[in-house]
Each structure stands twice: as structure tokens, then as C-alpha cells.
C-alpha atoms as a PDB file:
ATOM      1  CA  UNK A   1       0.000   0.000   0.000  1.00  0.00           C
ATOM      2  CA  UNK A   2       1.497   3.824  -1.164  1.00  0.00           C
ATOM      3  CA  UNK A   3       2.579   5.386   2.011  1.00  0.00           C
ATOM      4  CA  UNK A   4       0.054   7.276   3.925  1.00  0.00           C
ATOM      5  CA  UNK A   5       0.490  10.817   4.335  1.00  0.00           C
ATOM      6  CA  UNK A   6      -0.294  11.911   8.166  1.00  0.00           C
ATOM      7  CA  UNK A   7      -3.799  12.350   9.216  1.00  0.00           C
ATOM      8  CA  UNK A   8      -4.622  16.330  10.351  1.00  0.00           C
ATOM      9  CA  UNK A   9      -4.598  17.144  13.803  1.00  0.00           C
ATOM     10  CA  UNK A  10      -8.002  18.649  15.727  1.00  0.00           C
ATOM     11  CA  UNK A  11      -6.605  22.092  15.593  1.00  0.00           C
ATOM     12  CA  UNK A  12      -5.581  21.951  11.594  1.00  0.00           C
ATOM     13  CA  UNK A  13      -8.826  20.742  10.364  1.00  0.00           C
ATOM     14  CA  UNK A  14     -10.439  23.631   9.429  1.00  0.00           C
ATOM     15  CA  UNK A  15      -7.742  24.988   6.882  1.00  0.00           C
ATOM     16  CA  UNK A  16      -7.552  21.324   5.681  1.00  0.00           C
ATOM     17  CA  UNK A  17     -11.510  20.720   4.716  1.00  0.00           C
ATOM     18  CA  UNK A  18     -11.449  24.413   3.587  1.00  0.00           C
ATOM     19  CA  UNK A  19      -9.125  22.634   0.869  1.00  0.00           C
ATOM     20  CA  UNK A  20     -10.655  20.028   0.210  1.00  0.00           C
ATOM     21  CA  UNK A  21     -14.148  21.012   0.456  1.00  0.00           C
ATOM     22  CA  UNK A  22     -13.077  23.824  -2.073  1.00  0.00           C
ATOM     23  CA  UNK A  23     -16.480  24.762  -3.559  1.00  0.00           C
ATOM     24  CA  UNK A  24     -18.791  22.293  -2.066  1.00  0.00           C
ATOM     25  CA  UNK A  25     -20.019  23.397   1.939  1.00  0.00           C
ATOM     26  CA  UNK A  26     -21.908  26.692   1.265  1.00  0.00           C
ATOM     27  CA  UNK A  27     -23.145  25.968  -2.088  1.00  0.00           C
ATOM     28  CA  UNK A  28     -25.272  22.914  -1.655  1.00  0.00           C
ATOM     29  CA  UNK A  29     -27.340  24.514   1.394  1.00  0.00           C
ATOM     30  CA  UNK A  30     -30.873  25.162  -0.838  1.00  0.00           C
ATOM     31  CA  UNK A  31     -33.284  23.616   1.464  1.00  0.00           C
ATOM     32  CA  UNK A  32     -35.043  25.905   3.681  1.00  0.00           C
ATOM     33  CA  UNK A  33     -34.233  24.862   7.540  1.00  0.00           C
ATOM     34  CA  UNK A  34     -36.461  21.609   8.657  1.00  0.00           C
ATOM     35  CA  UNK A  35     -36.549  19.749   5.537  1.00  0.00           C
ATOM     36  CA  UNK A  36     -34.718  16.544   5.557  1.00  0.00           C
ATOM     37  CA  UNK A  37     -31.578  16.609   3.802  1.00  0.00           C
ATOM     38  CA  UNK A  38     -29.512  14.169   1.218  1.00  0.00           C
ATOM     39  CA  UNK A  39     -26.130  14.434   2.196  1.00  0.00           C
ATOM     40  CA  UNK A  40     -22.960  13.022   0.191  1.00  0.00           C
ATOM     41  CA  UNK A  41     -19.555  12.570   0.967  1.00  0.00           C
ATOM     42  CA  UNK A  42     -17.228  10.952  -2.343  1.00  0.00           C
ATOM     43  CA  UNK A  43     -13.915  10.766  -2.998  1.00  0.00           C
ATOM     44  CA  UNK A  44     -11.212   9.754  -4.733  1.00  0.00           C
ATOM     45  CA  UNK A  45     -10.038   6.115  -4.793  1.00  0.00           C
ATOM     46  CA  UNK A  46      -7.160   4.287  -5.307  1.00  0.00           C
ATOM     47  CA  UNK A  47      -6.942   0.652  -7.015  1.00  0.00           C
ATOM     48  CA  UNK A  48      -3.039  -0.883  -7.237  1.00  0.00           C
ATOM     49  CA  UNK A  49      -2.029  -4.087  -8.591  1.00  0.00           C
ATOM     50  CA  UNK A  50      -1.043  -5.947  -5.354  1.00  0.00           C
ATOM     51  CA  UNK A  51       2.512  -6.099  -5.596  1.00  0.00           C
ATOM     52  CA  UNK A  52       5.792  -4.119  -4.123  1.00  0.00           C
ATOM     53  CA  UNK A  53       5.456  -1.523  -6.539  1.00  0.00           C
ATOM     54  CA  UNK A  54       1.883  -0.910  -6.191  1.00  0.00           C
ATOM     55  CA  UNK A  55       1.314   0.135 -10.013  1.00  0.00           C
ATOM     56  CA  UNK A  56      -2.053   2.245 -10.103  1.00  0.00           C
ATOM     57  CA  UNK A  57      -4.742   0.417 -12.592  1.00  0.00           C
ATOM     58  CA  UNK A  58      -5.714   2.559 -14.857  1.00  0.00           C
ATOM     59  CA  UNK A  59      -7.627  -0.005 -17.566  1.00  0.00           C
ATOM     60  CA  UNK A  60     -11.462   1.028 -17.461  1.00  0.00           C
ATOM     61  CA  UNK A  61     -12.297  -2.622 -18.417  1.00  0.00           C
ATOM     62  CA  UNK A  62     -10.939  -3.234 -14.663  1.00  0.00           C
ATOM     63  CA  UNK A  63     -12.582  -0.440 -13.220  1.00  0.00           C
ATOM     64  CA  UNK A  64     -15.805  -0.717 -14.683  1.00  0.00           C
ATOM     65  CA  UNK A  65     -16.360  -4.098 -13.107  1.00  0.00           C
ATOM     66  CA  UNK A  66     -16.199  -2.513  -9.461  1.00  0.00           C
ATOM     67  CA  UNK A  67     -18.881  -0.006  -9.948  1.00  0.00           C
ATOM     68  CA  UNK A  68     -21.886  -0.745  -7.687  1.00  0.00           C
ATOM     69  CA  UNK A  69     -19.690  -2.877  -5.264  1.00  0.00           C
ATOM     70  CA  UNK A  70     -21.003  -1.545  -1.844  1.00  0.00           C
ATOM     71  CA  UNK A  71     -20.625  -2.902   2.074  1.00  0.00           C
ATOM     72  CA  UNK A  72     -23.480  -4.287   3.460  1.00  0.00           C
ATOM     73  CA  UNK A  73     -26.422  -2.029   3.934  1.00  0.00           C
ATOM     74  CA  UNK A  74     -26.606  -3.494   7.667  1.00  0.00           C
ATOM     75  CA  UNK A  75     -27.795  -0.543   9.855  1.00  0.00           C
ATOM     76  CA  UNK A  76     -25.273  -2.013  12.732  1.00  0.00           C
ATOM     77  CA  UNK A  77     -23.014  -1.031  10.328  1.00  0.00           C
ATOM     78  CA  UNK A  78     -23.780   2.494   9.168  1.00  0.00           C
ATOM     79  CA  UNK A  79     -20.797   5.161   9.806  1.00  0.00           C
ATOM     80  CA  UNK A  80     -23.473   7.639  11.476  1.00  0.00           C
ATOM     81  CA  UNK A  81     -23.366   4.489  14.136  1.00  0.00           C
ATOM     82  CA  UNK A  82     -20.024   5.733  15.080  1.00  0.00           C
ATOM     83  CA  UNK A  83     -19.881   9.633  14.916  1.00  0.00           C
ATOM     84  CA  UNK A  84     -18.304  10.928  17.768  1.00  0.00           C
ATOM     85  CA  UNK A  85     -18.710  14.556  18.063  1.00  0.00           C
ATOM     86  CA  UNK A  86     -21.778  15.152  20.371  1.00  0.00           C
ATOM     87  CA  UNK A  87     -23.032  17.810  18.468  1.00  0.00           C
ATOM     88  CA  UNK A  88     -23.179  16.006  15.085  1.00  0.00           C
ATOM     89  CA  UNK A  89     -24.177  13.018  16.925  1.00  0.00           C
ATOM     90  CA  UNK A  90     -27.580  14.765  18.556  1.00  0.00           C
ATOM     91  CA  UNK A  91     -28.736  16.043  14.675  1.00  0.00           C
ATOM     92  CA  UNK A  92     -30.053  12.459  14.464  1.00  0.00           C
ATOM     93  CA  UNK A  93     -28.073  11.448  11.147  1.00  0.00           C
ATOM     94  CA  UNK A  94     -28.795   8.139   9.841  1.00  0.00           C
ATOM     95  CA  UNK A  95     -27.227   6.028   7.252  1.00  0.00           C
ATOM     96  CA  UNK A  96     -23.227   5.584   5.659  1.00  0.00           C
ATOM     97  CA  UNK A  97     -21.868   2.918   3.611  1.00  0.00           C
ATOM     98  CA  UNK A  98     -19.562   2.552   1.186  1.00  0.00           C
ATOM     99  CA  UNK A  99     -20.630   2.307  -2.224  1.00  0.00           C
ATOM    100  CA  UNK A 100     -18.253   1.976  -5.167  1.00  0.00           C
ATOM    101  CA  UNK A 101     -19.131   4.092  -8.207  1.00  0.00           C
ATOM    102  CA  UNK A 102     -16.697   4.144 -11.589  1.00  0.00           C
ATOM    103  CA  UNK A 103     -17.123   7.667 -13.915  1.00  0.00           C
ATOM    104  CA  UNK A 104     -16.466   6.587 -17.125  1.00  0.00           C
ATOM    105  CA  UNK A 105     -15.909  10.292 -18.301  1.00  0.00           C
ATOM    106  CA  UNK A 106     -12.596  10.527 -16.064  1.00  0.00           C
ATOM    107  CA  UNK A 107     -11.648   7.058 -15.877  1.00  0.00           C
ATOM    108  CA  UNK A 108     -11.891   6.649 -12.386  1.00  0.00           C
ATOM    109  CA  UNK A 109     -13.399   5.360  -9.229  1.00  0.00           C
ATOM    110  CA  UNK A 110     -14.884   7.235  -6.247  1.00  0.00           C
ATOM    111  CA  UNK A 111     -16.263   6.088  -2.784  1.00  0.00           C
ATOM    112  CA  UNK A 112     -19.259   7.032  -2.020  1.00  0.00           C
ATOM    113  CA  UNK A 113     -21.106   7.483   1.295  1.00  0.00           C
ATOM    114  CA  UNK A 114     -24.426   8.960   1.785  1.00  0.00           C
ATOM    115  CA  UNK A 115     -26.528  10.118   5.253  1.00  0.00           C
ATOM    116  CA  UNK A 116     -30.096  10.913   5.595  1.00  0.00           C
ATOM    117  CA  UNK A 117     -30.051  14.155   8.167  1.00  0.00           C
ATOM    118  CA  UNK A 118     -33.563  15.911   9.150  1.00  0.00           C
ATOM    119  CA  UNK A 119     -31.975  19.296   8.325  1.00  0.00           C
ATOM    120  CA  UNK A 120     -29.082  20.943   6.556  1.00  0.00           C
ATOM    121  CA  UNK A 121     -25.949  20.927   8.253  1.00  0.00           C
ATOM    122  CA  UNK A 122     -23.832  24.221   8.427  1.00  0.00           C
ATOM    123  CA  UNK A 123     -20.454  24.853   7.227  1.00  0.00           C
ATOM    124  CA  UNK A 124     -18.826  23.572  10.738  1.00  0.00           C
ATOM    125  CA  UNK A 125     -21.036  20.435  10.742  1.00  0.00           C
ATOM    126  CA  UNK A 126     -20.307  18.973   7.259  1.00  0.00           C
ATOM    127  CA  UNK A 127     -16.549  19.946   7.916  1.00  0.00           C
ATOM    128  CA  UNK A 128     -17.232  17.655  10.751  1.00  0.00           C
ATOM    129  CA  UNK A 129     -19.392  14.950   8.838  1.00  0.00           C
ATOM    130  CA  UNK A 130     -16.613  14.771   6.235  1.00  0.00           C
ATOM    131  CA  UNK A 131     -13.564  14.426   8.918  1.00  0.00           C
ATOM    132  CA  UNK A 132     -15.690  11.443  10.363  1.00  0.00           C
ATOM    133  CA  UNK A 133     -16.626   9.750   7.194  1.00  0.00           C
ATOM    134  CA  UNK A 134     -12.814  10.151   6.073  1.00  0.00           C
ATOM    135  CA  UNK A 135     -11.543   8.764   9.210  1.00  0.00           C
ATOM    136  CA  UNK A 136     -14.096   5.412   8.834  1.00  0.00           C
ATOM    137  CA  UNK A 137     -12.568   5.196   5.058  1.00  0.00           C
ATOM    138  CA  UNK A 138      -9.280   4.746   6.199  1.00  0.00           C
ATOM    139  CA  UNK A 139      -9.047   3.442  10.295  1.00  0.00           C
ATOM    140  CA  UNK A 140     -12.608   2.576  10.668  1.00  0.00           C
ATOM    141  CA  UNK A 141     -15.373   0.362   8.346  1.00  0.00           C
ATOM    142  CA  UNK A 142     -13.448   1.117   5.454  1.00  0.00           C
ATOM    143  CA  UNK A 143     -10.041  -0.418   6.615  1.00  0.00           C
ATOM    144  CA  UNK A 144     -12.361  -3.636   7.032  1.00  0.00           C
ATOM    145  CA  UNK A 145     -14.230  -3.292   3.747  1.00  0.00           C
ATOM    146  CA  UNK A 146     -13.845  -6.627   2.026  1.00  0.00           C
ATOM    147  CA  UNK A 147     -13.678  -6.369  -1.872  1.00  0.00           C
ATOM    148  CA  UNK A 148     -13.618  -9.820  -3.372  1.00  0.00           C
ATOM    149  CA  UNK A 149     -13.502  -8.002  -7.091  1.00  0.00           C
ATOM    150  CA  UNK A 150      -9.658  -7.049  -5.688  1.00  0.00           C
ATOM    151  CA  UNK A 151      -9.188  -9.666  -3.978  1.00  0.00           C
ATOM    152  CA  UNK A 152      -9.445 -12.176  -6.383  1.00  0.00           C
ATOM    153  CA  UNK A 153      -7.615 -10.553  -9.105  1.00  0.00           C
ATOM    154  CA  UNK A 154      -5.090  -9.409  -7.148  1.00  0.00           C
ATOM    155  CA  UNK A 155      -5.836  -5.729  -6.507  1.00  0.00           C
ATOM    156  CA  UNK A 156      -5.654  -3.407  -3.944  1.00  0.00           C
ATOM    157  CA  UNK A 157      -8.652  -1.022  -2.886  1.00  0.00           C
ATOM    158  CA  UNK A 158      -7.796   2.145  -0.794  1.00  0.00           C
ATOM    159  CA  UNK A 159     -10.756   4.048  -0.394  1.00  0.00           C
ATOM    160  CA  UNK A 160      -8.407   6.988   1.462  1.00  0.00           C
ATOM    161  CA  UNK A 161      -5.416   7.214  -0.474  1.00  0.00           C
ATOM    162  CA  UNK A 162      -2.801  10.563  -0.155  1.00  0.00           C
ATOM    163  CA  UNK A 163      -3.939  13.172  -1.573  1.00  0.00           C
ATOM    164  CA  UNK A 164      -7.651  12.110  -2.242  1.00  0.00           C
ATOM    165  CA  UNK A 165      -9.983  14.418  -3.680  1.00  0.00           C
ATOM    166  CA  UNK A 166     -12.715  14.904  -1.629  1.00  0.00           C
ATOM    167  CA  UNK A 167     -16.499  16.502  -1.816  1.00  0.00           C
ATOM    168  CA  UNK A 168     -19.689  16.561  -0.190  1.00  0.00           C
ATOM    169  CA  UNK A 169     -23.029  18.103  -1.220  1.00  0.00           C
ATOM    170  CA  UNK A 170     -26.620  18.014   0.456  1.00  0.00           C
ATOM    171  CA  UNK A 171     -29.761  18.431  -1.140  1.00  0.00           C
END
């Protein structure tokens, strides 16, 4: 697996999301307040040939075949389960799993992971929504996200790799 670059600390969050949330926080907010909200969180992915070299695949005949590959939709298992900010926590969020989806149009795959919240979140919340889901791509459900599409052709999946691009968007 490439090297991973070191997570942000608490205190340099902020300037990091504002980074990689580039566009996305303030523009998606078109709801008025109290109606439930959509809310997606995608990024980047990386897919390597399993080997000490880690070559990045770049055939779309390969990539194609993992679009649609998701974890189970187990609610035991849904990343708002495990959101540990308080405040986030008592919005009532429900939902996030991984879903696989491949874009044809840049030849890549993205992770996907989308939450049901009864309201839109404000620009602090989805900066904390996004750290969370982030975090479960790469230490939490998503280290243990079995892909038997890599697995058995000797691939490796890394739904956080450096320097992933990263959005979110509610509606």
C-alpha cells in the first residue's frame, strides 16, 4: 500500500476541509431549515495491482467491473453508528456505507457514502461529517471493507489514499 500521508490534527482541520471542500459546503445549502436533507460525501479512490510496486490500474475494463460494489447495507453497520462529536451526533443522522461508483468520463473510481439528516448541516457540521466519514474510510469500516472483485484478481482497494480528492453536497 502507497505510504500514507499523516492524518490532520483537531486544531488543523479547518484549513484542511477548507481545501478540500473547495467549492462544495456553502453551495449545496438550498433547502429551507427543517426539511430533511440528502447528504454526500465521495472521494477519490485508489486501485493498485497488489505487488511491491503498487502500479495504479488505470484499464477502465478493470474499473468498470467494481462499480456498484457496496458494504453491506446493515444498519449495525452504518458510519453515522459511530460519529463521535456530540453535536453532530444529537442532529439524528442516519445512514453511511460505502458504495463503489466508476465515472467513465474521467476514468476513475470514487467512494461514495451517503446520510439521511432531518436538516441541513452548516459549514462547521459537514466539515465535521466529512472528517468522520474520512476517518471510517481509512481506520474505521473502510479499513475492514472486504472487496472480493480485488481480492481475487489481485488488486488493492484504498478508499483513502494521499492526496484524495474529496467533496460533499446536500440536497
Amino acid at each position: 500500500m502507497p505510504d500514507r500521508q499523516k492524518k490532520p490534527q483537531r486544531d488543523d482541520v479547518p484549513g484542511h476541509f477548507r481545501s478540500r471542500l473547495h467549492d462544495s459546503a456553502s453551495h449545496f445549502i438550498t433547502s429551507t431549515h427543517g426539511k430533511p436533507m440528502k447528504i454526500t460525501v465521495s472521494g477519490s479512490v485508489g486501485l493498485y495491482v497488489d505487488n511491491d510496486d503498487q502500479d495504479p490500474v488505470h484499464d477502465s475494463a478493470v474499473l468498470r467491473r467494481f462499480d456498484g460494489i457496496h458494504s453491506p447495507q446493515e444498519e449495525d453497520d452504518a458510519f453515522a453508528n459511530y460519529i463521535d462529536d456530540a453535536n453532530l451526533r444529537s442532529i439524528g443522522i442516519k445512514g453511511g456505507f460505502i458504495e463503489l461508483r466508476y465515472d467513465a468520463a474521467v476514468n476513475a473510481l470514487s467512494v461514495v457514502t451517503e446520510y439521511d439528516s432531518p436538516r441541513p448541516l452548516n459549514d462547521e457540521e459537514l466539515r465535521e461529517l466529512v472528517e468522520h466519514t474520512t476517518d471510517q474510510w481509512s481506520d474505521g469500516l473502510g479499513e475492514s471493507f472486504e472487496c472480493s472483485e480485488a481480492e481475487s484478481n489481485g488488486l488493492e482497494l484504498d478508499l483513502a489514499p494521499p492526496g484524495q480528492r474529496v467533496q460533499v453536497q446536500q440536497q
